[in-house]
Every structure is written in structure tokens, then in C-alpha cells.
C-alpha atoms as a PDB file:
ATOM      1  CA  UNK A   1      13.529 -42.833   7.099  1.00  0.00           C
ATOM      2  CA  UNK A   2      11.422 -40.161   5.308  1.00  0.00           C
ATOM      3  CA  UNK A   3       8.907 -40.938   2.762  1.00  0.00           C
ATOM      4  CA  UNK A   4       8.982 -39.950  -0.520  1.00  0.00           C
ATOM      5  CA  UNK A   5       6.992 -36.895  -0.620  1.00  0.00           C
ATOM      6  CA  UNK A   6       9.030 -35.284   2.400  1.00  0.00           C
ATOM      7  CA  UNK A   7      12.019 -33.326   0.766  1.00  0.00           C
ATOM      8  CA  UNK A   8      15.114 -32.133   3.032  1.00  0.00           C
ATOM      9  CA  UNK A   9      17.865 -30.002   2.860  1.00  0.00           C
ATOM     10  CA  UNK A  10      20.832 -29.827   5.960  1.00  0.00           C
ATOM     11  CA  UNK A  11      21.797 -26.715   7.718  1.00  0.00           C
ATOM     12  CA  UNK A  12      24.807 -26.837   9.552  1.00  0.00           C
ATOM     13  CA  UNK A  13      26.213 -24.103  11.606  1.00  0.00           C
ATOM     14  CA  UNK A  14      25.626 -22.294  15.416  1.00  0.00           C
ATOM     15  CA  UNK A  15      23.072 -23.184  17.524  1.00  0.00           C
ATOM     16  CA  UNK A  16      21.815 -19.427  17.873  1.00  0.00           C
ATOM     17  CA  UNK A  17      18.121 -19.172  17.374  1.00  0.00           C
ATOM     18  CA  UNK A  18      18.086 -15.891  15.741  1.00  0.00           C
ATOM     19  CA  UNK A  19      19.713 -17.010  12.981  1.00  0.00           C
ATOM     20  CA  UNK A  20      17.643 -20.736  12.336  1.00  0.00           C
ATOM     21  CA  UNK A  21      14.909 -19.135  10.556  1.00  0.00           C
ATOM     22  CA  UNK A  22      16.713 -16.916   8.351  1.00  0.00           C
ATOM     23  CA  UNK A  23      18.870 -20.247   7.188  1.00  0.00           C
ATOM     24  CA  UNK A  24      15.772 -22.132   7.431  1.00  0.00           C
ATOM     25  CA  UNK A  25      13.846 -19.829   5.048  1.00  0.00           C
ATOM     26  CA  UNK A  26      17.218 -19.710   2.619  1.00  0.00           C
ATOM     27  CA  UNK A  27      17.693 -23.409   2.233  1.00  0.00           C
ATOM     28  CA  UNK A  28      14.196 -24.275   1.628  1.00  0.00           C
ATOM     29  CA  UNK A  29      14.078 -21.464  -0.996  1.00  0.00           C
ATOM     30  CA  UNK A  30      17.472 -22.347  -2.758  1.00  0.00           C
ATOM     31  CA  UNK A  31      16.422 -26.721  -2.920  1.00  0.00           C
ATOM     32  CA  UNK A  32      12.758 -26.051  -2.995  1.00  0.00           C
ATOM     33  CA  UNK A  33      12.363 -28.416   0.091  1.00  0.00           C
ATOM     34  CA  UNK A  34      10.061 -28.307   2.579  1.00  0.00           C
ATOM     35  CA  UNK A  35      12.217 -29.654   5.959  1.00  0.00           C
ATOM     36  CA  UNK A  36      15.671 -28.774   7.228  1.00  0.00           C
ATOM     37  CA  UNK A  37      17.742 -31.250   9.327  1.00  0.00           C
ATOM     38  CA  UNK A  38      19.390 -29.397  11.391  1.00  0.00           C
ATOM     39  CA  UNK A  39      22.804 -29.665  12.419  1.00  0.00           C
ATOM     40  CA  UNK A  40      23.983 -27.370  15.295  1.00  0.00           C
ATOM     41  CA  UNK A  41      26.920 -26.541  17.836  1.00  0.00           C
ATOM     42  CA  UNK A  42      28.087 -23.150  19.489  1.00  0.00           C
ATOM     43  CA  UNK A  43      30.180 -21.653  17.316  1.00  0.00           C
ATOM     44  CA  UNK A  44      30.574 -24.722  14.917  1.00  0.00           C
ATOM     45  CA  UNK A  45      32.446 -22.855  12.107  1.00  0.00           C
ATOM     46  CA  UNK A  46      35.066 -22.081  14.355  1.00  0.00           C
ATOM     47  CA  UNK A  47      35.275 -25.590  15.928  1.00  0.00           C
ATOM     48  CA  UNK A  48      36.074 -26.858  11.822  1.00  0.00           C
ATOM     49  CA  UNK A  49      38.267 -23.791  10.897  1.00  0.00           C
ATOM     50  CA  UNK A  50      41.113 -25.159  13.271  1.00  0.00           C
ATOM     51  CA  UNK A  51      44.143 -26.295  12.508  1.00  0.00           C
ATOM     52  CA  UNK A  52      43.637 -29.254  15.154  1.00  0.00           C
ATOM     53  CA  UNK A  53      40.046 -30.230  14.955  1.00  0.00           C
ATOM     54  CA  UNK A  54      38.573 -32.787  17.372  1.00  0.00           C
ATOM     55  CA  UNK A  55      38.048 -35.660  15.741  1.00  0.00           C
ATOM     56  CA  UNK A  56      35.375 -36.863  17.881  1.00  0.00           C
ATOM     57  CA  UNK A  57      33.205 -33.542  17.019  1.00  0.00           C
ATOM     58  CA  UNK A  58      33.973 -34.564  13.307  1.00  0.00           C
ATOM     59  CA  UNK A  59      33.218 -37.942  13.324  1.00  0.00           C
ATOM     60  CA  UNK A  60      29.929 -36.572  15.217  1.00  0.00           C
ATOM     61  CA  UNK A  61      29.377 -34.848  12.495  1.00  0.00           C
ATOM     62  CA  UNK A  62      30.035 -36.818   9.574  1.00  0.00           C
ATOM     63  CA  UNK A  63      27.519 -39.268  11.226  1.00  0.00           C
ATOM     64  CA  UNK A  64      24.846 -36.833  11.030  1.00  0.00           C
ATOM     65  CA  UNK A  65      25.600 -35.673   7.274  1.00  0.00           C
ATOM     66  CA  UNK A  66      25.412 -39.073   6.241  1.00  0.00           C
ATOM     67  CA  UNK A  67      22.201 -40.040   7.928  1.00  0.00           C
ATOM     68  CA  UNK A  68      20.632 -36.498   6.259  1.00  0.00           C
ATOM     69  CA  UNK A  69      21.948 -37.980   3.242  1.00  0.00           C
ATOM     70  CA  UNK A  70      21.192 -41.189   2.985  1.00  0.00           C
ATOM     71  CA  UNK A  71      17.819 -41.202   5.302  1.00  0.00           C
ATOM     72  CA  UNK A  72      16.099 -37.775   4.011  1.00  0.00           C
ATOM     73  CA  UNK A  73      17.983 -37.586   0.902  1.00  0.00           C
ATOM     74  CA  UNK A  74      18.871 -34.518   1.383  1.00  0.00           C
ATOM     75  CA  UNK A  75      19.174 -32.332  -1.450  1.00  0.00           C
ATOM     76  CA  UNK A  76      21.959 -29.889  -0.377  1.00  0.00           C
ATOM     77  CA  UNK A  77      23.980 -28.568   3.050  1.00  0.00           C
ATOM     78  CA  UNK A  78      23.822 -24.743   4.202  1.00  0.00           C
ATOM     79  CA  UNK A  79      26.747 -23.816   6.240  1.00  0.00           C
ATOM     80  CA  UNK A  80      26.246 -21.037   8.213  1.00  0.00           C
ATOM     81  CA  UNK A  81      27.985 -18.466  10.373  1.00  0.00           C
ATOM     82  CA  UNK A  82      26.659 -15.584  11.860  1.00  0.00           C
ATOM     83  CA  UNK A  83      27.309 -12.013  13.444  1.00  0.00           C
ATOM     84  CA  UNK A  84      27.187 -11.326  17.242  1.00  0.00           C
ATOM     85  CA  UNK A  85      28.403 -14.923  17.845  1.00  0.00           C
ATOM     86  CA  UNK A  86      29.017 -15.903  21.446  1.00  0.00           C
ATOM     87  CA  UNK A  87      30.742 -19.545  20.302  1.00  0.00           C
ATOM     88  CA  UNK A  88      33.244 -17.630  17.939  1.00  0.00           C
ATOM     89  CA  UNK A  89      33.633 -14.618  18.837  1.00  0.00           C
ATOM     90  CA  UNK A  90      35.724 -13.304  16.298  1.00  0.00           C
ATOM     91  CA  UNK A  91      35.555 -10.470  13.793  1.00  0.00           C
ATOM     92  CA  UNK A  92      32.803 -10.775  11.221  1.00  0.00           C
ATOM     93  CA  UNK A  93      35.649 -11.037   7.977  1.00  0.00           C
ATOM     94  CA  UNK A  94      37.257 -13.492  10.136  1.00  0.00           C
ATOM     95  CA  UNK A  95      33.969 -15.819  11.143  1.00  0.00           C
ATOM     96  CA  UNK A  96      33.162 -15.911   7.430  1.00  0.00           C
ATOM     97  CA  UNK A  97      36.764 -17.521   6.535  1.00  0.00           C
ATOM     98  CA  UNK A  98      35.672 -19.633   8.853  1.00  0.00           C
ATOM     99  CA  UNK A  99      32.343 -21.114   7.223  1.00  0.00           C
ATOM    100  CA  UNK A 100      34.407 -21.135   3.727  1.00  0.00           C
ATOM    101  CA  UNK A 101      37.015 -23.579   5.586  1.00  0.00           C
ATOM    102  CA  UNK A 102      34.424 -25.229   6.758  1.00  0.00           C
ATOM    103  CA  UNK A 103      32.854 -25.669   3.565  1.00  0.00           C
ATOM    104  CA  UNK A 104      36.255 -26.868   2.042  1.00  0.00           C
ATOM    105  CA  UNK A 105      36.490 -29.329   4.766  1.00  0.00           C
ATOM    106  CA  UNK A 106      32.721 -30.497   4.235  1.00  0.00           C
ATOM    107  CA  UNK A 107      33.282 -31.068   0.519  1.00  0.00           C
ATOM    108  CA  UNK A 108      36.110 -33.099   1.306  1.00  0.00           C
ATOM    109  CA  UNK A 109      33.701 -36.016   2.351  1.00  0.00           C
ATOM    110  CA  UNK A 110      30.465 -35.790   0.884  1.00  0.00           C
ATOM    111  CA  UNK A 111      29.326 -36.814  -2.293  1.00  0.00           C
ATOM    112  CA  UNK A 112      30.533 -34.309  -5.296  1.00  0.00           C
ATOM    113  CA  UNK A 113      27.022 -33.684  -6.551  1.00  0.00           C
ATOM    114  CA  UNK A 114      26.223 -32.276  -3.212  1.00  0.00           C
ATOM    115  CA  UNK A 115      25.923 -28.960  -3.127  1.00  0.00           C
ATOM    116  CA  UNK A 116      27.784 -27.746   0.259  1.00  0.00           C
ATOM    117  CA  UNK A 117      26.825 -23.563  -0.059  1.00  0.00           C
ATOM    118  CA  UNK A 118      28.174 -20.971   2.611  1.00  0.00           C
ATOM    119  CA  UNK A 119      25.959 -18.111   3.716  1.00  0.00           C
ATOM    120  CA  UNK A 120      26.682 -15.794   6.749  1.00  0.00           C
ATOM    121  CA  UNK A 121      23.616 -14.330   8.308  1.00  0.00           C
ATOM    122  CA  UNK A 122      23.933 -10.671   9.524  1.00  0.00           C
ATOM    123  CA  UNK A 123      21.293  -8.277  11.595  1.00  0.00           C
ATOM    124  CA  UNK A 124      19.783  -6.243   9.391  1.00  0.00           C
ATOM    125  CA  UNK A 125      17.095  -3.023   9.063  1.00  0.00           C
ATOM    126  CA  UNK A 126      14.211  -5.732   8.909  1.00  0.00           C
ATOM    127  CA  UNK A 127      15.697  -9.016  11.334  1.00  0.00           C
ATOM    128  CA  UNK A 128      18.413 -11.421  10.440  1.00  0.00           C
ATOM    129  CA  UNK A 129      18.789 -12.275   6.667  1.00  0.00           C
ATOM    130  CA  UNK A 130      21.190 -14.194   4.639  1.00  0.00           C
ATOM    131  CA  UNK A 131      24.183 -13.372   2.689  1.00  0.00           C
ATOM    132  CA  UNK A 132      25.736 -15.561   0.569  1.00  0.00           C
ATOM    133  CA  UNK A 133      29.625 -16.103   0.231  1.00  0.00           C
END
């Protein structure tokens, strides 16, 4: 369990390093937090967006939501998708209907005064930044 002082917020999205810092940086700006629990999977966006999602991978991930939740107190979730993605490698429009399904299905199970926000992260001039959706 975290102490007091430690503040948290939860990232959830692809396992791709390029794009952990750039979400990192985001999430501890938006919640003013200083740590990020980190919930990752290759392509995860596009594992949620189907129509037959395995319910061990959401059960996994439930699990893991809670415990941010409850544990760090966690003081919002950052779902995030990204371009050039080798575990959904789909269209860019396409990847970021995925993190807004993913959102929707997120909501559907964690407390309402959670705030569950969907970014996509995108190379850029200057590195990988953030866009919101």
C-alpha cells in the first residue's frame, strides 16, 4: 500500500516504450501526481475494442485497476493508443476508436468520479507527444 504522501495516477495502454514517457509526463501533469502504475499489453486497445473480448485478459485487468485504486488511490486512468503499433496494427483513425471503446468499456466498471481520459500519442517534429481525444 502507498503512503500518504505518494500520489498515483494509472496508465493503461501498449507496452511500447516510446510512448511510456510521453503518457507518463501527460498523466502526472493532468492529476498533479508524482507516480504512474502502469498497466500494459501489446496492442491493449485493440484486445478491448473487440466484439468478443477474453475475459480472462479483462478480469486481468480489472484486478489491476482496482488494486491502483484502492492501494495507490489513484487519482485518474490514461488510456492510451499509439501510432506505428506492432500489437494493432491498424490505421491511426481506426486505433483511436479503439482507445474511445476502450474507454467506454473502462467506465463501465470503475467508480463514476474516476476520471477514465483517452489520449493517442503520435511521432512528432520533437519525439512522441500526446493528443488528447
Amino acid at each position: 500500500m502507498s503512503s500518504t504522501s505518494e500520489t498515483f495516477f494509472t496508465s493503461i495502454g501498449c507496452m511500447d516504450g516510446r510512448v511510456q514517457e510521453p503518457v507518463f509526463v501527460f498523466g502526472r501533469n493532468k492529476f498533479g501526481v508524482k507516480y504512474a502504475d502502469t498497466i500494459t499489453e501489446a496492442g491493449l486497445v485493440g484486445l478491448f475494442a473487440k466484439k468478443d473480448i477474453d475475459e480472462d485478459l479483462l478480469n486481468s485487468l480489472k484486478n489491476k485497476i482496482f488494486i491502483s485504486l484502492a492501494k495507490h488511490h489513484s487519482k485518474g486512468i490514461v488510456v492510451h493508443g499509439h501510432a506505428e503499433c506492432a500489437g494493432n496494427p491498424v490505421e491511426d483513425r481506426k486505433h483511436k476508436e479503439d482507445v474511445q471503446k476502450s474507454v467506454k468499456l473502462i467506465k463501465s466498471f470503475v467508480p463514476h468520479d474516476i476520471p477514465v481520459l483517452p489520449v493517442f500519442v503520435e511521432r512528432g517534429n520533437e519525439g512522441w507527444k500526446v493528443e488528447p481525444l
